[in-house]
PDB file of N, CA and C in Angstrom:
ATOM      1  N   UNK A   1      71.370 -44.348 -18.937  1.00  0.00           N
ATOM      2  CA  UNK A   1      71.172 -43.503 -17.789  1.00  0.00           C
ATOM      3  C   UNK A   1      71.431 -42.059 -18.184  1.00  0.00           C
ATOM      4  N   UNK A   2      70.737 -40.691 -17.895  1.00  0.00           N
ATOM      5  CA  UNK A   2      70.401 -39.708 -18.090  1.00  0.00           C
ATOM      6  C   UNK A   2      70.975 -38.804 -16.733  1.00  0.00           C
ATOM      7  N   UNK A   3      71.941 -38.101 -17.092  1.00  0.00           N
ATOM      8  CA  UNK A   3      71.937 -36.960 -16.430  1.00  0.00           C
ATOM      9  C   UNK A   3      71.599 -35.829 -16.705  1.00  0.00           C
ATOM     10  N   UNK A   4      72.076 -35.049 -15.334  1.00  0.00           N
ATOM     11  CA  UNK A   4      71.773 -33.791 -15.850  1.00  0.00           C
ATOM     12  C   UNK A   4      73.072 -32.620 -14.849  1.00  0.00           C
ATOM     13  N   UNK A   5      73.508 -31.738 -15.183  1.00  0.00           N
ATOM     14  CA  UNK A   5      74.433 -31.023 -14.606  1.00  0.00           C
ATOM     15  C   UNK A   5      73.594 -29.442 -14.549  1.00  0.00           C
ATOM     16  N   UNK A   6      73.988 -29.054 -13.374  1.00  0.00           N
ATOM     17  CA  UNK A   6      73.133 -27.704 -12.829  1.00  0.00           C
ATOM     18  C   UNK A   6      74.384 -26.802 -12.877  1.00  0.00           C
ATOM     19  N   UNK A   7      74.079 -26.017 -13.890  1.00  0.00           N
ATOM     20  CA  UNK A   7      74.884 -24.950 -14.465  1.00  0.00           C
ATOM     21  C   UNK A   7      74.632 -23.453 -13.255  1.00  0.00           C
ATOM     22  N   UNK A   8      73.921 -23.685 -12.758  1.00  0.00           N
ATOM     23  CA  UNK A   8      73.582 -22.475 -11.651  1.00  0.00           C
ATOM     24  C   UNK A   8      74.150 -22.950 -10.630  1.00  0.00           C
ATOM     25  N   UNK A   9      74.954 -23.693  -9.926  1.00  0.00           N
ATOM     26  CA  UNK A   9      75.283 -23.849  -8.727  1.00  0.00           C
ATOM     27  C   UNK A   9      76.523 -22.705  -8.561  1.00  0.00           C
ATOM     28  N   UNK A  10      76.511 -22.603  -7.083  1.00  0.00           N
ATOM     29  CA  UNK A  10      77.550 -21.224  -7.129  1.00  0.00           C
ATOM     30  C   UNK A  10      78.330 -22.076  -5.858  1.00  0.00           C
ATOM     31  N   UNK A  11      79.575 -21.629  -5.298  1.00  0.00           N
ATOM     32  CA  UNK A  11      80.099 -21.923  -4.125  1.00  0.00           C
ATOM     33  C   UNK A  11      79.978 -20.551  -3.960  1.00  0.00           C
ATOM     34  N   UNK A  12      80.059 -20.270  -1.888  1.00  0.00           N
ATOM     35  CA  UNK A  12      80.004 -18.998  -1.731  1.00  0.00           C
ATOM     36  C   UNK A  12      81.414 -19.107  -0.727  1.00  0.00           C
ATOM     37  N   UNK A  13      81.694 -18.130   0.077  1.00  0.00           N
ATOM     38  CA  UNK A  13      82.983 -18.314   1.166  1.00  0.00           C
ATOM     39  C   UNK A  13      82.533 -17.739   2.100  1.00  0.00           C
ATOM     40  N   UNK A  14      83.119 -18.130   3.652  1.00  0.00           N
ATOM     41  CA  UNK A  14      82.834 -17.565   4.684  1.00  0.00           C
ATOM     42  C   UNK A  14      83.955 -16.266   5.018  1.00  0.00           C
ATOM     43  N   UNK A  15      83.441 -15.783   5.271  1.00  0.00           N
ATOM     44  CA  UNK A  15      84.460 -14.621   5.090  1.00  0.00           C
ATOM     45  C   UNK A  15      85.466 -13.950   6.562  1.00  0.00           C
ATOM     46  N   UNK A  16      86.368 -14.337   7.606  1.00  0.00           N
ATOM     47  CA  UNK A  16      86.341 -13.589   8.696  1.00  0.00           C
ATOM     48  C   UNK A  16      86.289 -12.609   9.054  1.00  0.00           C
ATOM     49  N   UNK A  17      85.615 -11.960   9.441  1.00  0.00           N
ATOM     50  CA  UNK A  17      85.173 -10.395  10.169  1.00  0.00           C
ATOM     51  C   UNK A  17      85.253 -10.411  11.585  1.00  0.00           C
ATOM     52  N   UNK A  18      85.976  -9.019  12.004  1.00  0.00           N
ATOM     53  CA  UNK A  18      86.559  -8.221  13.458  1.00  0.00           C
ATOM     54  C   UNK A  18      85.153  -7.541  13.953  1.00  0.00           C
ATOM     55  N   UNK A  19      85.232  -7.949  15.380  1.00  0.00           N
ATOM     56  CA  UNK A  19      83.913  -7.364  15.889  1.00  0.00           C
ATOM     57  C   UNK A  19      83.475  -6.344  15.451  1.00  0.00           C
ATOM     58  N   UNK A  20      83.917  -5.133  15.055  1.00  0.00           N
ATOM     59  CA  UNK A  20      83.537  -4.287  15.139  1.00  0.00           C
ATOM     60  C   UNK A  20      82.642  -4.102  13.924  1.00  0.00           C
ATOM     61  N   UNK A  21      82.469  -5.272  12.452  1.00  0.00           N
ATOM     62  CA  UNK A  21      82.357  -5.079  11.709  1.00  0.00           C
ATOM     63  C   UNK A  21      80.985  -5.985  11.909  1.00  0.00           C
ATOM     64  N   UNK A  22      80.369  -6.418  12.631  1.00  0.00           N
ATOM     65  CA  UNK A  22      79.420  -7.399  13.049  1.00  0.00           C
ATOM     66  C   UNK A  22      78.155  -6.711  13.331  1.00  0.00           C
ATOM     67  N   UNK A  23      77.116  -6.826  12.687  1.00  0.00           N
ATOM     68  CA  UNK A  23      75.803  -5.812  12.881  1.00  0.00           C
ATOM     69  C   UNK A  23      74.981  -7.083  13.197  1.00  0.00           C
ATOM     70  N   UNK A  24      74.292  -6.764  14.075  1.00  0.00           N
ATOM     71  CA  UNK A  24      72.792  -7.654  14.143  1.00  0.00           C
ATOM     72  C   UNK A  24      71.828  -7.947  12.816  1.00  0.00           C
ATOM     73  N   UNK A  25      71.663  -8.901  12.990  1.00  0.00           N
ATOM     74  CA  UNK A  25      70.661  -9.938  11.813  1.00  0.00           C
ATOM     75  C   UNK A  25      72.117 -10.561  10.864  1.00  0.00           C
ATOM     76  N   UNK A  26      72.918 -10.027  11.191  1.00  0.00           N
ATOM     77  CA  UNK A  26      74.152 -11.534  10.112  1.00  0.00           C
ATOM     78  C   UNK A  26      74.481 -12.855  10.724  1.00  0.00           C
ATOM     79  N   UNK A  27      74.360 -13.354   9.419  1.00  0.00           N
ATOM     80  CA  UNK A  27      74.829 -14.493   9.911  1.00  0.00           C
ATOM     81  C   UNK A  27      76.247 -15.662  10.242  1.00  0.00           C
ATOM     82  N   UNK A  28      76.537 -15.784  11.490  1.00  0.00           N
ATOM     83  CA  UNK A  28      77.855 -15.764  11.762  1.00  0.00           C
ATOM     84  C   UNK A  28      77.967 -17.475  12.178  1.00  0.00           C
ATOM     85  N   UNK A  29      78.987 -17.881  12.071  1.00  0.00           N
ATOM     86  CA  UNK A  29      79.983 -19.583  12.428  1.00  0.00           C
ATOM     87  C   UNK A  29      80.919 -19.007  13.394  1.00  0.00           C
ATOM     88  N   UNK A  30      81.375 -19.985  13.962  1.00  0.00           N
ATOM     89  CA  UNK A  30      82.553 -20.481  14.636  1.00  0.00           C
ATOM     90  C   UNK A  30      83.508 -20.901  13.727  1.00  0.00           C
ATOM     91  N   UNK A  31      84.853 -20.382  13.728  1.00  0.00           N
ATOM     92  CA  UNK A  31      85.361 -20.756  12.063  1.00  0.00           C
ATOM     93  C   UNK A  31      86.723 -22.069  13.456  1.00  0.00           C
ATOM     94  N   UNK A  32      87.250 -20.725  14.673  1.00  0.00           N
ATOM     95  CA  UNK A  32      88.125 -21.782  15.460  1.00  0.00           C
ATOM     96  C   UNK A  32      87.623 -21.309  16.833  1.00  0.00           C
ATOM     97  N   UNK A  33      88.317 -21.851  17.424  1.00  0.00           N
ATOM     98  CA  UNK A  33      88.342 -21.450  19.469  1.00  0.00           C
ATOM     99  C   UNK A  33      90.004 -21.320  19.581  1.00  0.00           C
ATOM    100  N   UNK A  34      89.710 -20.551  20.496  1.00  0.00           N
ATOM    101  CA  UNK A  34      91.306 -20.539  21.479  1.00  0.00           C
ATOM    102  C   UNK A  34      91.365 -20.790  22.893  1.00  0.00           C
ATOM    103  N   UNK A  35      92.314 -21.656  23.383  1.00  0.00           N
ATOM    104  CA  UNK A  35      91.916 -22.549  24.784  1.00  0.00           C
ATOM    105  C   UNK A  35      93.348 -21.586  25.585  1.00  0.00           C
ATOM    106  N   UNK A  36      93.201 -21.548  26.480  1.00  0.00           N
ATOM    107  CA  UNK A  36      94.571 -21.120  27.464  1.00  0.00           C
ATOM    108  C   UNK A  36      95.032 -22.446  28.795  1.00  0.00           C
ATOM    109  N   UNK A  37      95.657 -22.365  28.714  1.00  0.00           N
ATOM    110  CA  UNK A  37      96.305 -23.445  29.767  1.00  0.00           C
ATOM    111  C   UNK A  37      97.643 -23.315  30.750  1.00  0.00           C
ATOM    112  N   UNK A  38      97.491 -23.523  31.569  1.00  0.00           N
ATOM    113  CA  UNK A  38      98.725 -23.093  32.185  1.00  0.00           C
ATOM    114  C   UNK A  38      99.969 -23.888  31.914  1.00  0.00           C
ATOM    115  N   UNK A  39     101.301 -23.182  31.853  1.00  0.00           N
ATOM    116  CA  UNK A  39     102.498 -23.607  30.970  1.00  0.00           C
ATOM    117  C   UNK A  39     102.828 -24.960  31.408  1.00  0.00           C
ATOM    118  N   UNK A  40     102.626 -25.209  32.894  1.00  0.00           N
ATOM    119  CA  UNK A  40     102.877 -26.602  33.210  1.00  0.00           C
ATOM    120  C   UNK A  40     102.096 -27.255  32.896  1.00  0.00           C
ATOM    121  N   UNK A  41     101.008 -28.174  32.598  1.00  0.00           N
ATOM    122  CA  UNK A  41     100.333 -28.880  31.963  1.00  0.00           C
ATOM    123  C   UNK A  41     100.953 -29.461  30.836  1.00  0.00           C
ATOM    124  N   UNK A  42     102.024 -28.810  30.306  1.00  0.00           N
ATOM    125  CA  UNK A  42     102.655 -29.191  29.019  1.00  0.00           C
ATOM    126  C   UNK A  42     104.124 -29.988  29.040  1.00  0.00           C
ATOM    127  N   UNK A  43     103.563 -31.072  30.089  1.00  0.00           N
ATOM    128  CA  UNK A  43     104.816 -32.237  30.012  1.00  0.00           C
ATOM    129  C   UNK A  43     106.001 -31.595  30.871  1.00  0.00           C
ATOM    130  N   UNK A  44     105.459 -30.629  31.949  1.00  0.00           N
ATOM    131  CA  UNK A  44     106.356 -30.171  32.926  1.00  0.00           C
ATOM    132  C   UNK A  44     107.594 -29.274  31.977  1.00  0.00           C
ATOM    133  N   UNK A  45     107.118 -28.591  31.078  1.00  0.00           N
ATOM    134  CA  UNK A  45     108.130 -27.990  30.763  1.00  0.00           C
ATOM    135  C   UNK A  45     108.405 -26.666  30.848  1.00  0.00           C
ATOM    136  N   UNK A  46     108.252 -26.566  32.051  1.00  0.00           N
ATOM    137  CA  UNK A  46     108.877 -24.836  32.828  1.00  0.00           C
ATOM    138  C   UNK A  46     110.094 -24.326  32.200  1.00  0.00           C
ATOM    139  N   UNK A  47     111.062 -25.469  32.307  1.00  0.00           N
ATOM    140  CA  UNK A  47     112.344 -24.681  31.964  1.00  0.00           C
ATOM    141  C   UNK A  47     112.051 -24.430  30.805  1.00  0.00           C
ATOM    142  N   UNK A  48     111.532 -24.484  29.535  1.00  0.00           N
ATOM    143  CA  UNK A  48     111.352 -23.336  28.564  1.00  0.00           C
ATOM    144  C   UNK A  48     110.338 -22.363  28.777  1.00  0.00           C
ATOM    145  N   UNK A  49     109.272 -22.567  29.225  1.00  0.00           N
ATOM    146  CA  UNK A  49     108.141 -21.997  29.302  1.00  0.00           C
ATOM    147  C   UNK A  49     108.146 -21.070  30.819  1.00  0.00           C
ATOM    148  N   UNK A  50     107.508 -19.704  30.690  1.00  0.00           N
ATOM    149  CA  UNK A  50     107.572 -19.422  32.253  1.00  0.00           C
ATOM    150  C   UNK A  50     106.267 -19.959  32.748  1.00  0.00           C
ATOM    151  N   UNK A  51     105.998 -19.819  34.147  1.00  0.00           N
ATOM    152  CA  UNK A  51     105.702 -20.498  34.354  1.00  0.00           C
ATOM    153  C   UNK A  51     103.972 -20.045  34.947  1.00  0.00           C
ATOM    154  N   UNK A  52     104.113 -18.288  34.855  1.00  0.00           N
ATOM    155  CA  UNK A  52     102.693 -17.837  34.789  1.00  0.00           C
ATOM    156  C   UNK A  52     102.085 -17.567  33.360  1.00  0.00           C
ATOM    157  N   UNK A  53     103.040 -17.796  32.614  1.00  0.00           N
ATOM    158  CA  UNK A  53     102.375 -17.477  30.968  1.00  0.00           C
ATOM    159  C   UNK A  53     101.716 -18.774  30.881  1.00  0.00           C
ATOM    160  N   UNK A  54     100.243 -18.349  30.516  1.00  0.00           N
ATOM    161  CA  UNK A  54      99.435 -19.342  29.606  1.00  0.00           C
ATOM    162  C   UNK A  54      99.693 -19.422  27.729  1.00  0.00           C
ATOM    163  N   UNK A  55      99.727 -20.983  27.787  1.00  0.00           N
ATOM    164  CA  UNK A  55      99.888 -21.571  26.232  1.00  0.00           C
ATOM    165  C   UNK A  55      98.697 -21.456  26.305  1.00  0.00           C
ATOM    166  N   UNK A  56      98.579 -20.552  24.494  1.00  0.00           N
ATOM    167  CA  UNK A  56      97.060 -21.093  23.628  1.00  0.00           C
ATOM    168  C   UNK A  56      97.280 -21.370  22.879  1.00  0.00           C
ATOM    169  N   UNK A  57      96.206 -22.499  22.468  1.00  0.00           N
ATOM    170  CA  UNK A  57      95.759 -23.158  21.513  1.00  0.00           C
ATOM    171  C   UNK A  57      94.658 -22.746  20.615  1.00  0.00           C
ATOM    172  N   UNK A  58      94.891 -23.108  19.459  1.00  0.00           N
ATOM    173  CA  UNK A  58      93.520 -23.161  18.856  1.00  0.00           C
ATOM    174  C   UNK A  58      93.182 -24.059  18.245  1.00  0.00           C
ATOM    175  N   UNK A  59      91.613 -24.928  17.966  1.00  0.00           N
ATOM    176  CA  UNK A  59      90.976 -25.546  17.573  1.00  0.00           C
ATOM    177  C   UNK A  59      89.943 -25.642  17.138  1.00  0.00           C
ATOM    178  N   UNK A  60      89.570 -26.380  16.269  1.00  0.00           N
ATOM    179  CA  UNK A  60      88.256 -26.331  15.780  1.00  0.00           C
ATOM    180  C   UNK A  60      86.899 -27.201  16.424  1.00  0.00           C
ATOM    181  N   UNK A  61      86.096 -26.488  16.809  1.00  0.00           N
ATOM    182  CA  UNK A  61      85.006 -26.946  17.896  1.00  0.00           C
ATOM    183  C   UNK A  61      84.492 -28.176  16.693  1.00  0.00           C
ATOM    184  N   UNK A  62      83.367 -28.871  17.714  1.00  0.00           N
ATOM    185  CA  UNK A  62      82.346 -29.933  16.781  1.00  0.00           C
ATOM    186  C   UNK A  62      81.635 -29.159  15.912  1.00  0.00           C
ATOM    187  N   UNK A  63      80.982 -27.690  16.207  1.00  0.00           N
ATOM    188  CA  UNK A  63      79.619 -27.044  15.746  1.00  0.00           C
ATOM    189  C   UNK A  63      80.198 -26.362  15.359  1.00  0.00           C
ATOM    190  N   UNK A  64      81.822 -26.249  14.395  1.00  0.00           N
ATOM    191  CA  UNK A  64      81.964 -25.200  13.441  1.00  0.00           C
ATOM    192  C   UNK A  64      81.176 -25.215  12.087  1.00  0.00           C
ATOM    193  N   UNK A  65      81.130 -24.582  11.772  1.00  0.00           N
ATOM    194  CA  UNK A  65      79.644 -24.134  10.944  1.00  0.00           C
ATOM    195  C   UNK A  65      78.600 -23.987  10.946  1.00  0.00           C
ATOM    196  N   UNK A  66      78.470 -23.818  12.049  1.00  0.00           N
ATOM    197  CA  UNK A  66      76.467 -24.288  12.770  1.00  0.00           C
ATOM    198  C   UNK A  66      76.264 -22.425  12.673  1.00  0.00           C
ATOM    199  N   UNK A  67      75.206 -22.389  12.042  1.00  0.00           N
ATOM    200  CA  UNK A  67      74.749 -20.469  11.610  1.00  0.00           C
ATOM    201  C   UNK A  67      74.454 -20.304  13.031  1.00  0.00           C
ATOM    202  N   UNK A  68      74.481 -19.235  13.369  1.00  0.00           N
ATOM    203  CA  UNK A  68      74.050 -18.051  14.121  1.00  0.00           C
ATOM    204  C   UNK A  68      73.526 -16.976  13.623  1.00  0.00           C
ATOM    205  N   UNK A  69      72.469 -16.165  14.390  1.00  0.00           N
ATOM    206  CA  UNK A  69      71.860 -15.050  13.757  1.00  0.00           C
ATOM    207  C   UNK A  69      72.438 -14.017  14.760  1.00  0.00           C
ATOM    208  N   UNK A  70      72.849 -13.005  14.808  1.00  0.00           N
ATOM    209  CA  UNK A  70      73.303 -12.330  16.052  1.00  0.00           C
ATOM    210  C   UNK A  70      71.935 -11.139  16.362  1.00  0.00           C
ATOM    211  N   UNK A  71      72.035 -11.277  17.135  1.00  0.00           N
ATOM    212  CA  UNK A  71      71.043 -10.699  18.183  1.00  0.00           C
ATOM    213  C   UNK A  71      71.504  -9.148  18.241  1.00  0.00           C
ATOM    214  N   UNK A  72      72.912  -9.001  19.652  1.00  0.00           N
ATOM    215  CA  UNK A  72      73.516  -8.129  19.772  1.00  0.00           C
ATOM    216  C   UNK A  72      74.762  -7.799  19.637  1.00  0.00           C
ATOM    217  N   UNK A  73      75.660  -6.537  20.193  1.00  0.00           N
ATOM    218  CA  UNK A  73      76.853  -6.993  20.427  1.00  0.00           C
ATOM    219  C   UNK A  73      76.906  -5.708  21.185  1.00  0.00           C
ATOM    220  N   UNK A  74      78.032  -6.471  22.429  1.00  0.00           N
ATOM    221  CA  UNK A  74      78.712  -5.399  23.121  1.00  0.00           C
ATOM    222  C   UNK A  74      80.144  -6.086  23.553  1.00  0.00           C
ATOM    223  N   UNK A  75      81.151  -5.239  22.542  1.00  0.00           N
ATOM    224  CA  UNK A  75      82.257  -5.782  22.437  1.00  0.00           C
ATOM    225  C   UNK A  75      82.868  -6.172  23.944  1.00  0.00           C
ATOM    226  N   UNK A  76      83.734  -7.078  23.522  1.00  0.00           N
ATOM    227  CA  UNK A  76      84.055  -8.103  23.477  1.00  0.00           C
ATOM    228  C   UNK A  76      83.020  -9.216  22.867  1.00  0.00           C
ATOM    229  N   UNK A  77      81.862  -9.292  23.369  1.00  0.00           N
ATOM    230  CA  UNK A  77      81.065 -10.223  23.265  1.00  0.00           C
ATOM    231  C   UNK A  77      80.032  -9.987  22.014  1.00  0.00           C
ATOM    232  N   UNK A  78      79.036 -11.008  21.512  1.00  0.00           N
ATOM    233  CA  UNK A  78      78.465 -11.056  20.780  1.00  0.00           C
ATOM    234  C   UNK A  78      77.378 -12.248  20.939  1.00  0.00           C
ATOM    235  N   UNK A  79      75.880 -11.916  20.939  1.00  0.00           N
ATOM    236  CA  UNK A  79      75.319 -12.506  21.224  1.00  0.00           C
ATOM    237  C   UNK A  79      74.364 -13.045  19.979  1.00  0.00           C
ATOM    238  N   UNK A  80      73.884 -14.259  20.056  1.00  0.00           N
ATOM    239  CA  UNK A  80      73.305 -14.640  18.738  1.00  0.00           C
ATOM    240  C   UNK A  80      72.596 -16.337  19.492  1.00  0.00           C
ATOM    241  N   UNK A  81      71.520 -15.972  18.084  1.00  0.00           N
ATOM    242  CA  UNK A  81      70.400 -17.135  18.298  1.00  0.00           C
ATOM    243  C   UNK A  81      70.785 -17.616  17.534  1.00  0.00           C
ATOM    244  N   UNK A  82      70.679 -19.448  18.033  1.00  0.00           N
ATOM    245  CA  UNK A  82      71.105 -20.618  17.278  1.00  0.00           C
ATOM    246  C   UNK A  82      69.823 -21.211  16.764  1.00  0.00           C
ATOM    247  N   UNK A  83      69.503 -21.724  15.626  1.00  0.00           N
ATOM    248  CA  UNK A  83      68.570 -22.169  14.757  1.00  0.00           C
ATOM    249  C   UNK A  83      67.253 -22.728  15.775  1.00  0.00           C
ATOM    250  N   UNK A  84      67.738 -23.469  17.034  1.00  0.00           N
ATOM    251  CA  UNK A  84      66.280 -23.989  17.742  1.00  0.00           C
ATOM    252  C   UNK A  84      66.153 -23.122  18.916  1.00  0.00           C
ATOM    253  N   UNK A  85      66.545 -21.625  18.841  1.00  0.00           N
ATOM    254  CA  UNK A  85      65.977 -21.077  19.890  1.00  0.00           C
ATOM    255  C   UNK A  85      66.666 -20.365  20.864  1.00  0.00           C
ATOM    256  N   UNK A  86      67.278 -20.951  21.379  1.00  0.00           N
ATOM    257  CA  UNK A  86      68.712 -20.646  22.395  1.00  0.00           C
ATOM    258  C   UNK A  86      69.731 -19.919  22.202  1.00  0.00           C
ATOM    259  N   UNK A  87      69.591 -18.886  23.373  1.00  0.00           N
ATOM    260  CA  UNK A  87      71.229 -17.905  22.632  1.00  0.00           C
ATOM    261  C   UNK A  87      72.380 -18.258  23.675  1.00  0.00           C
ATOM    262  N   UNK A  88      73.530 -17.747  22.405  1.00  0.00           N
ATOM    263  CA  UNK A  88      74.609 -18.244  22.738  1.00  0.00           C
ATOM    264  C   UNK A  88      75.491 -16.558  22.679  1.00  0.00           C
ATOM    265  N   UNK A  89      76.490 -17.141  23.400  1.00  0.00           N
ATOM    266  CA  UNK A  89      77.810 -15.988  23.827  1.00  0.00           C
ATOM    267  C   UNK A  89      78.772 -16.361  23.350  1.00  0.00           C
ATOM    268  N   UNK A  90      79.432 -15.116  22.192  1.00  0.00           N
ATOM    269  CA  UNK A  90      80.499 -15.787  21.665  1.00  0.00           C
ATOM    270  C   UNK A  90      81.647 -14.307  22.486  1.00  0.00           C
ATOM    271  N   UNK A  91      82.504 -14.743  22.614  1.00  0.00           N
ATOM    272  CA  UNK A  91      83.577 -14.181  23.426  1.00  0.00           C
ATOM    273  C   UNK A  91      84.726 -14.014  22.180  1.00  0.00           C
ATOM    274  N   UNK A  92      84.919 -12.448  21.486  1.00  0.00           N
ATOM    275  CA  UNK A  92      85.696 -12.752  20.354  1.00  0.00           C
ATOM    276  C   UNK A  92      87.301 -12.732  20.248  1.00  0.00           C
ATOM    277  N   UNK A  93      87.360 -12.424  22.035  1.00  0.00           N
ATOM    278  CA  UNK A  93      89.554 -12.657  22.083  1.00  0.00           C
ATOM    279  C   UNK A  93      89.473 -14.188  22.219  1.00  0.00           C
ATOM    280  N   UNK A  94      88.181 -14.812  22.204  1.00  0.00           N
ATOM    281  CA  UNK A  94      88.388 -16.466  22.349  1.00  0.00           C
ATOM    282  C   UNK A  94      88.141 -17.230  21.023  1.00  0.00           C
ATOM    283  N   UNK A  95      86.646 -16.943  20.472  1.00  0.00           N
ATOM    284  CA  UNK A  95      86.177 -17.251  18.996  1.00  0.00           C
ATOM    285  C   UNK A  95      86.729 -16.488  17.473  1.00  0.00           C
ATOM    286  N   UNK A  96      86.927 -17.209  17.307  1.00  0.00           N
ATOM    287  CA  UNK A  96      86.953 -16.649  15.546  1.00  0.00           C
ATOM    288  C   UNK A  96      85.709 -16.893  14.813  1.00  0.00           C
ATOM    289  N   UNK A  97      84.876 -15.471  14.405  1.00  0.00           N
ATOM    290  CA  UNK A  97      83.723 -15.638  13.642  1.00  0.00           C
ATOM    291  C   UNK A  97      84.158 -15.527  12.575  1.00  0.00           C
ATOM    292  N   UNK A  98      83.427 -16.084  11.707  1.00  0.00           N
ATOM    293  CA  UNK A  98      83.100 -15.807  10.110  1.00  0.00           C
ATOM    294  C   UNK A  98      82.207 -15.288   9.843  1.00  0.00           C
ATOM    295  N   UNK A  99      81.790 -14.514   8.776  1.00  0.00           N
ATOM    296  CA  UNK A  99      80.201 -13.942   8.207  1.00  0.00           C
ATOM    297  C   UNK A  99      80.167 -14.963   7.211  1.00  0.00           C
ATOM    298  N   UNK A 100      78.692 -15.347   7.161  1.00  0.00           N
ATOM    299  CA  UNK A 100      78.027 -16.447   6.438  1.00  0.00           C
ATOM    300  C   UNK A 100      77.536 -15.534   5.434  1.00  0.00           C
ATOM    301  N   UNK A 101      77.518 -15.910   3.981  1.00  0.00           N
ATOM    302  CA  UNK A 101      76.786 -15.707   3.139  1.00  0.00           C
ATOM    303  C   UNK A 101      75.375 -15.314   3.477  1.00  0.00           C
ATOM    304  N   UNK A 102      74.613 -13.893   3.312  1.00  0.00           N
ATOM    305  CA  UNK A 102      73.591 -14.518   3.544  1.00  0.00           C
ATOM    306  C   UNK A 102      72.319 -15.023   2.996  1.00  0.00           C
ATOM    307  N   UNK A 103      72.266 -15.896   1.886  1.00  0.00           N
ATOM    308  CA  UNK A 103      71.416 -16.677   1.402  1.00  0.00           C
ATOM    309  C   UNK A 103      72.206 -17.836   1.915  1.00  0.00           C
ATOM    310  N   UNK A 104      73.543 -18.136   1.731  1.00  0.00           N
ATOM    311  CA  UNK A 104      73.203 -19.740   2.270  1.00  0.00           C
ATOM    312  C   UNK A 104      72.786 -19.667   3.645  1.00  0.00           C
ATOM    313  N   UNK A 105      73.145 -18.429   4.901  1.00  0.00           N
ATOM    314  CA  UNK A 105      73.094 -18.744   5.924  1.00  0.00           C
ATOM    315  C   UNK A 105      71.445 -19.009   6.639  1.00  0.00           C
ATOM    316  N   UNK A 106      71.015 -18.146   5.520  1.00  0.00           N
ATOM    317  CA  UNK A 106      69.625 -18.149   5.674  1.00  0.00           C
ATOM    318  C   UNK A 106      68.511 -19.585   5.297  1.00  0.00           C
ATOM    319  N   UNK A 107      69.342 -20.093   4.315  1.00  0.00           N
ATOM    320  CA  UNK A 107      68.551 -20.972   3.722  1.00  0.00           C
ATOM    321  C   UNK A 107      69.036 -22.129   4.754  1.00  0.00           C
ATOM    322  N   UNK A 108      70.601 -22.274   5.114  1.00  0.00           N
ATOM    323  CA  UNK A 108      70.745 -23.048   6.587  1.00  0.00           C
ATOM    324  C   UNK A 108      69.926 -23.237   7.433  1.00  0.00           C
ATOM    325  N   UNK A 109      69.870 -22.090   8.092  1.00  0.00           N
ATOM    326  CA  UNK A 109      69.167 -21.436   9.001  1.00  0.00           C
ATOM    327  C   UNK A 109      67.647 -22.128   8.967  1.00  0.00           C
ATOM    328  N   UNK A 110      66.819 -22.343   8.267  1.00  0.00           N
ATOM    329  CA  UNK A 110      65.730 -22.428   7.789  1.00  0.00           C
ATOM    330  C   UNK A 110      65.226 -23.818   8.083  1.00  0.00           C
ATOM    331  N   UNK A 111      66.582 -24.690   7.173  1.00  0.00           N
ATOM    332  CA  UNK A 111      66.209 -26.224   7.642  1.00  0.00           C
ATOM    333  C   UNK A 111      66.574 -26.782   8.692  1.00  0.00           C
ATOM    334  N   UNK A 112      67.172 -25.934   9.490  1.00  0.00           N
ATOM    335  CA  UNK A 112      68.518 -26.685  11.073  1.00  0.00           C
ATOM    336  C   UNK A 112      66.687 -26.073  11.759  1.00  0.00           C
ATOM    337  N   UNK A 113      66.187 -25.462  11.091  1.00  0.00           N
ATOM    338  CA  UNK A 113      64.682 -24.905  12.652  1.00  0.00           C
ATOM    339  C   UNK A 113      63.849 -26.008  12.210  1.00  0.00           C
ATOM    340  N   UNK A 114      63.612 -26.222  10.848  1.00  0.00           N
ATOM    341  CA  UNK A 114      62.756 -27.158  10.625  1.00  0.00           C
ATOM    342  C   UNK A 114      63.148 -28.336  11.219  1.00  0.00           C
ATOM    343  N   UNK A 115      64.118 -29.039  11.572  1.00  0.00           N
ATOM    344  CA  UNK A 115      64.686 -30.110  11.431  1.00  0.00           C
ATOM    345  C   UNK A 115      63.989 -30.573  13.169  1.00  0.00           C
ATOM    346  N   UNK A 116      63.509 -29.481  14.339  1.00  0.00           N
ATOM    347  CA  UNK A 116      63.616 -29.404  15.584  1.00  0.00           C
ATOM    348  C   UNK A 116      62.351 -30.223  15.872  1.00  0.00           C
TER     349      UNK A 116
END
């Protein structure tokens, strides 16, 4: 049996970037989310917690890594087309973006439209 090893493969990294650093046509992920909840919800525990402060969380959605192309932005917000069409609102005191490479995001990008 015959292999072969591809000496050109590269890894690239997603990188996180602050709104302000976000221009239209990049390509951006969901890297986490942040959820707010009110302090009671949390096993009734007022007596540490007050009791108008919201706990956040953060987590990682299903569609972290899914490219986005961004459209616009008007801070806070940031708007961007998802591979089949549809735009989405990312809210950035809630989302954590990443900037995508952009050849992989592009070459992503490419087969998530084909795929529709």
């Amino acid at each position: 049996m015959k292999s072969t090893i591809n000496r050109h493969a590269s890894t690239t990294v997603a990188a996180r970037i602050a709104g302000e650093d976000i221009k239209p046509g990049d390509f951006v992920a969901v890297l986490s989310e942040v959820i707010e909840l009110p302090s009671f919800f949390w096993s009734c525990s007022s007596v540490t917690l007050p009791v108008d402060e919201p706990v956040r969380s953060r987590y990682l959605p299903r569609d972290a890594g899914q490219p986005f192309r961004v459209v616009a932005i008007c801070l806070p917000f940031v708007y961007a087309n998802r591979p089949r069409g549809s735009l989405a609102t990312f809210d950035i005191r809630r989302h954590q973006l990443v900037r995508l490479d952009p050849q992989s995001g592009r070459e992503v990008w490419k087969r998530l439209r084909k795929s529709r």
